[in-house]
Protein backbone atom coordinates (compact mmCIF):
# COMPACT_ATOMS: atom_id res chain seq x y z
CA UNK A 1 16.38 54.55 -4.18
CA UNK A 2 20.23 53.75 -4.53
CA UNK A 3 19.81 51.01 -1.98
CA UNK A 4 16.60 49.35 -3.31
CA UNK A 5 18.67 49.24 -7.16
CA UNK A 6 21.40 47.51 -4.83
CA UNK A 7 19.03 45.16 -3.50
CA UNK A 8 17.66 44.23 -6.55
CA UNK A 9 20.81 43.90 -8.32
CA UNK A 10 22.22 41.57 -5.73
CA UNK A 11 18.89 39.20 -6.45
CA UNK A 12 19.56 39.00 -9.74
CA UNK A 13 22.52 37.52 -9.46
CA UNK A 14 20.92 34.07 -7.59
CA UNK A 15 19.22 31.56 -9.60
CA UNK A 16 15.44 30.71 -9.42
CA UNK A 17 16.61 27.24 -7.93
CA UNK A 18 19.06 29.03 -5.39
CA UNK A 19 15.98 31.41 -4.33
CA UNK A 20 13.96 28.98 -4.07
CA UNK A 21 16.33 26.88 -2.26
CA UNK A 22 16.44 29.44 0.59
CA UNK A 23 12.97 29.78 0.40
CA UNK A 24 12.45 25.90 1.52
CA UNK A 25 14.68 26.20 4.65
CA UNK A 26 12.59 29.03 5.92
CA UNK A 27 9.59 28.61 8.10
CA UNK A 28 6.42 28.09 5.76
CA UNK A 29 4.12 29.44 8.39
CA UNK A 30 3.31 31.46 11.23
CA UNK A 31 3.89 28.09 13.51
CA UNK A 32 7.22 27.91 12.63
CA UNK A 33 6.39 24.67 10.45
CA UNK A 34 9.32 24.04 8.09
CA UNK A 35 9.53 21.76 5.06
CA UNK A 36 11.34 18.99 7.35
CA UNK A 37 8.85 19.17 9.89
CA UNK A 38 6.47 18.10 7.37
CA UNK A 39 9.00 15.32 5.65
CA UNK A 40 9.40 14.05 9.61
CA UNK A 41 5.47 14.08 9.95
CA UNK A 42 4.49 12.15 6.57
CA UNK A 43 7.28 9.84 7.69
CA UNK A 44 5.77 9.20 11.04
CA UNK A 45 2.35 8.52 9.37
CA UNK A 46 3.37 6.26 6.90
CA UNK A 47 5.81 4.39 9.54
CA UNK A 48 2.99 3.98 11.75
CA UNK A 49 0.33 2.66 8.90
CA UNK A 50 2.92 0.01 7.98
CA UNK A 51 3.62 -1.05 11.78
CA UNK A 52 -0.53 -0.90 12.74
CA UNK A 53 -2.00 -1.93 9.27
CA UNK A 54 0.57 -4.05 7.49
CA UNK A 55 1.86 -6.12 10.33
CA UNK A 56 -1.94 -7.27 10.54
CA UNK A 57 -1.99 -8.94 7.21
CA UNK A 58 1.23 -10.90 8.02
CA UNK A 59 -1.05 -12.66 10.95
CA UNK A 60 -3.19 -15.92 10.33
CA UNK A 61 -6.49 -14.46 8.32
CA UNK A 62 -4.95 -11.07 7.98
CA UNK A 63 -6.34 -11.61 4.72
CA UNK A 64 -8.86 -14.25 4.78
CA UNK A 65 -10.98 -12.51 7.56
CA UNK A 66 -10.25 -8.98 6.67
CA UNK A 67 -13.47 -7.76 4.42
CA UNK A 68 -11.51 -5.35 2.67
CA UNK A 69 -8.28 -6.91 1.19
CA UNK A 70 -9.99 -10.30 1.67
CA UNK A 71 -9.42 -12.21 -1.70
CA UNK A 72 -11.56 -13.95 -3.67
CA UNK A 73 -11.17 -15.79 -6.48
CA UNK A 74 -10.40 -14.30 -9.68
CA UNK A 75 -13.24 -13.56 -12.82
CA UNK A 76 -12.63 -16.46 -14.47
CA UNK A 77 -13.15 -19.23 -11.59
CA UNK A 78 -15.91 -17.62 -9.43
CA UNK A 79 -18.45 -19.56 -12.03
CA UNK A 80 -16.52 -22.48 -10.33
CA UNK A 81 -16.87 -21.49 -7.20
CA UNK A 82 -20.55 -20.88 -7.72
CA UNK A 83 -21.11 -24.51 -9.45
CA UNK A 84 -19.00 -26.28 -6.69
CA UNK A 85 -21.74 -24.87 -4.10
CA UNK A 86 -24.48 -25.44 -6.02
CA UNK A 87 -23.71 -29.16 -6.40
CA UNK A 88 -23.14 -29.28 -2.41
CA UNK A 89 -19.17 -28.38 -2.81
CA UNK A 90 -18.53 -25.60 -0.65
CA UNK A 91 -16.38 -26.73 1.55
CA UNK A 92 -13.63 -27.52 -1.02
CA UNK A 93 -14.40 -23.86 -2.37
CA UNK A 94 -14.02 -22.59 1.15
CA UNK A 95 -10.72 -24.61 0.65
CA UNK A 96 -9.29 -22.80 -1.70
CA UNK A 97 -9.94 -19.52 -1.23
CA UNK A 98 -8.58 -20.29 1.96
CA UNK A 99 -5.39 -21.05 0.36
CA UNK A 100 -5.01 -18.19 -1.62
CA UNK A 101 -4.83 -15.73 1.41
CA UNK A 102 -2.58 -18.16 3.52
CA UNK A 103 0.09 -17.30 0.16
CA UNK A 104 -0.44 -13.23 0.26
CA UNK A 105 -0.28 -13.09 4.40
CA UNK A 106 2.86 -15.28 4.45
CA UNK A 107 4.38 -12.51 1.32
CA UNK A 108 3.63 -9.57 3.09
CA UNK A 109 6.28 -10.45 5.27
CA UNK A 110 8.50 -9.09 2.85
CA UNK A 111 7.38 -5.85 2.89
CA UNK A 112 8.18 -3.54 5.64
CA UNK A 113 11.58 -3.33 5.01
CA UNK A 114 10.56 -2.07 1.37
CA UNK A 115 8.26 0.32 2.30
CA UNK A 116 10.97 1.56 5.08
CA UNK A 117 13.04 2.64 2.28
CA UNK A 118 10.75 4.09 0.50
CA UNK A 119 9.67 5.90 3.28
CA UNK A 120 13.33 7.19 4.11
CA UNK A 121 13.32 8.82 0.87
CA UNK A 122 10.40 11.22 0.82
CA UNK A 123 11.99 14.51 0.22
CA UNK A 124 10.85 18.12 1.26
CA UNK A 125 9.14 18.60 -2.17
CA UNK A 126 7.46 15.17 -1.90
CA UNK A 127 6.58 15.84 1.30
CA UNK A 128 4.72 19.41 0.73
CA UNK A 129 2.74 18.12 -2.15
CA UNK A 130 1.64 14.92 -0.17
CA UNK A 131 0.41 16.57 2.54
CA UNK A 132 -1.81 19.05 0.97
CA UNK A 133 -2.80 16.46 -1.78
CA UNK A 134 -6.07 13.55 -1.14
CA UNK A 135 -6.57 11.35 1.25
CA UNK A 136 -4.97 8.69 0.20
CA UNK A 137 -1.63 10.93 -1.55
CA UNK A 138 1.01 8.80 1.06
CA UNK A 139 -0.20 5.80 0.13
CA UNK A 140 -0.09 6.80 -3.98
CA UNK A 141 3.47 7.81 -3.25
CA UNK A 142 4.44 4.44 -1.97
CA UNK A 143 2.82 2.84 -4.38
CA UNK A 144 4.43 4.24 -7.08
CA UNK A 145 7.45 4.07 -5.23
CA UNK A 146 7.29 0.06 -3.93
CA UNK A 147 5.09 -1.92 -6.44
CA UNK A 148 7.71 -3.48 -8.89
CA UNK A 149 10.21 -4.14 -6.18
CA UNK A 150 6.85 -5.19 -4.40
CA UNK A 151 5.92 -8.14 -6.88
CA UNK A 152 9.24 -9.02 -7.26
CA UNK A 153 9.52 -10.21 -4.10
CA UNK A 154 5.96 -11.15 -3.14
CA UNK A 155 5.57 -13.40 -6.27
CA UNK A 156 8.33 -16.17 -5.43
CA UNK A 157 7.33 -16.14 -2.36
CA UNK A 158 3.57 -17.24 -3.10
CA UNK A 159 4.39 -19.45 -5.63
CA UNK A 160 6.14 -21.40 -2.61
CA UNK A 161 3.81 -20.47 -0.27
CA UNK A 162 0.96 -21.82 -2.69
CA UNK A 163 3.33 -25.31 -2.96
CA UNK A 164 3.65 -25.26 0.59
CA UNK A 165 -0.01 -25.44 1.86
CA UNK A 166 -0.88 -27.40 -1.13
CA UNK A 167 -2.60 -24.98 -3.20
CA UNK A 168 -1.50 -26.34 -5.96
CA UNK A 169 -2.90 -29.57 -5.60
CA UNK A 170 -6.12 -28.24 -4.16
CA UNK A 171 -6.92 -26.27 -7.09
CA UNK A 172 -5.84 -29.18 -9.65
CA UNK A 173 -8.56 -30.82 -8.22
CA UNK A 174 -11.06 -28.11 -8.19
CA UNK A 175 -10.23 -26.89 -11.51
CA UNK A 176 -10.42 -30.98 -12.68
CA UNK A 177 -13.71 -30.78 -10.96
CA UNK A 178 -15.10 -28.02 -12.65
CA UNK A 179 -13.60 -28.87 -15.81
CA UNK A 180 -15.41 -32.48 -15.91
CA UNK A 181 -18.24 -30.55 -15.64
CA UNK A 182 -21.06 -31.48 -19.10
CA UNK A 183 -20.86 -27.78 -21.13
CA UNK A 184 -18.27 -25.58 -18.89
CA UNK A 185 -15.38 -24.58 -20.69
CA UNK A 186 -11.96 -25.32 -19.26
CA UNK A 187 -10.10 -22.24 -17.30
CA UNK A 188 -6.24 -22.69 -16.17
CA UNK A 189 -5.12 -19.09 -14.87
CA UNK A 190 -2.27 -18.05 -13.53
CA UNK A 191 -3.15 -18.28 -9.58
CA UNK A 192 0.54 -16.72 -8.42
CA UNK A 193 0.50 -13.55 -10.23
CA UNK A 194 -3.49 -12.98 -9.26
CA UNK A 195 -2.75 -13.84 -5.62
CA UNK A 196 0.73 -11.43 -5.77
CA UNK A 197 -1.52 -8.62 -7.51
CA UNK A 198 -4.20 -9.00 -4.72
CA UNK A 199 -1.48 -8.87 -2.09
CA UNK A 200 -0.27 -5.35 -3.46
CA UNK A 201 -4.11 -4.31 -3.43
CA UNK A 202 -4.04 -5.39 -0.02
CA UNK A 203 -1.31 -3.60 1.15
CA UNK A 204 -1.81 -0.70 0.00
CA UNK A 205 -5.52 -0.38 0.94
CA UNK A 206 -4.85 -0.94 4.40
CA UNK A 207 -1.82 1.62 4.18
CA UNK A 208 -4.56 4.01 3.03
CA UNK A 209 -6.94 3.07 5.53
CA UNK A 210 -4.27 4.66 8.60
CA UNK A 211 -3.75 7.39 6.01
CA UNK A 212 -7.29 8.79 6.36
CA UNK A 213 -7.62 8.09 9.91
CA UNK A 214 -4.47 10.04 10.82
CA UNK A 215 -5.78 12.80 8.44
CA UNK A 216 -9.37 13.06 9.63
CA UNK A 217 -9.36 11.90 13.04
CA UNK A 218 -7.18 14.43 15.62
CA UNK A 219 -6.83 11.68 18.21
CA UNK A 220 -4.70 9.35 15.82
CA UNK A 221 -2.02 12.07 16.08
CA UNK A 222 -0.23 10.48 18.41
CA UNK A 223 3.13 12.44 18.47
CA UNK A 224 3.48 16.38 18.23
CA UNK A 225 4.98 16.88 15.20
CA UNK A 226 1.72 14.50 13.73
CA UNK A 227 -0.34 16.99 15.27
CA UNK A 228 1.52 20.12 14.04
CA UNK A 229 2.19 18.89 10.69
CA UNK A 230 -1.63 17.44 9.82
CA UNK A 231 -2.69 20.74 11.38
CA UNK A 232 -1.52 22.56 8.09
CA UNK A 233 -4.19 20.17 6.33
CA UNK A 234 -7.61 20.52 8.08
């Protein structure tokens, strides 16, 4: 009796967050599988979605022949797309969509070492809650962690890109097209920030795409602390 009162004075006199801070450098489970182990393993996964998945988009048609980040034009100028190929002009509206994805492969190039950082940061608690969280909770994490400093950079570097390939004059003379057109009413958006805001889409799709496969499919565990850590999750 004496030396369970002893035991529980002596716990009193921690705090929760000291308790609890022992508690995270124990083993959480019978494999020995400790908080860091997990922060090492969501690492690894994310590391290896932005070297298999991102690096693609930074290729020639990363974008443009890549169904699911592919982009196409924004609300306001597919009815110009659609009128330029029903009037036989869809070649100059293969043009510029064409153009558009040339700009978001060339910023992704600016990425990785973002997302790198990010990455470097997850913490045990992050980790923990990412792992047992959705398919996609890696990917949510870097998003929230990455998009301003994301668009920051992506968005100069489109509006060159855009100059450079001659976007800009391309879609002058769509848009001059279109606009010349009897009974259409004149559009003028903002091509940079929709192209920047379908690069981020992009990104973070295909980030999300390695996500699932390393959490649902054992044989994308390529290293052993993949396969212990993603074990906790099935």
């Amino acid at each position: 009796m004496r030396k369970s009162f002893i035991l529980l004075f002596s716990l009193s006199l921690f705090s929760c967050a000291e308790l609890q801070q022992v508690v995270n450098t124990l083993p959480q489970d019978g494999n020995g599988i400790t908080n860091a182990d997990i922060a090492s393993g969501l690492r690894q996964a994310l590391d290896k979605g932005i070297d298999k998945q991102v690096s693609k988009l930074t290729q020639t048609d990363g974008f443009f022949r890549n169904e699911l980040v592919k982009i196409m034009l924004p609300q306001e100028l597919q009815k110009v797309d659609k009128t330029l190929r029903d009037i036989g002009m869809g070649n100059l509206a293969d043009e510029g969509l064409k153009v558009l994805n040339r700009a978001a492969e060339d910023a992704v190039k600016e990425a990785t070492p973002i997302f790198v950082n990010a990455v470097s940061q997850i913490t045990f608690n992050d980790a923990r809650t990412i792992l047992m969280g959705p398919d996609d909770a890696a990917t949510q994490y870097l998003t929230n962690k990455t998009t301003n400093e994301l668009y920051s950079r992506f968005n100069p570097v489109i509006s060159n890109s855009l100059d450079k390939v001659g976007a800009t004059q391309i879609w002058s003379n769509i848009i001059s097209q279109y606009n010349a057109i009897p009974l259409t009413n004149n559009v003028n958006p903002d091509l940079a920030d929709y192209v920047t805001q379908e690069a981020l889409k992009g990104v973070y799709t295909m980030i999300a795409v390695e996500e699932k496969e390393i959490r649902t499919n054992f044989s994308s565990r390529t290293s052993d602390v993949l396969r212990r850590v993603f074990a906790l999750q099935d």
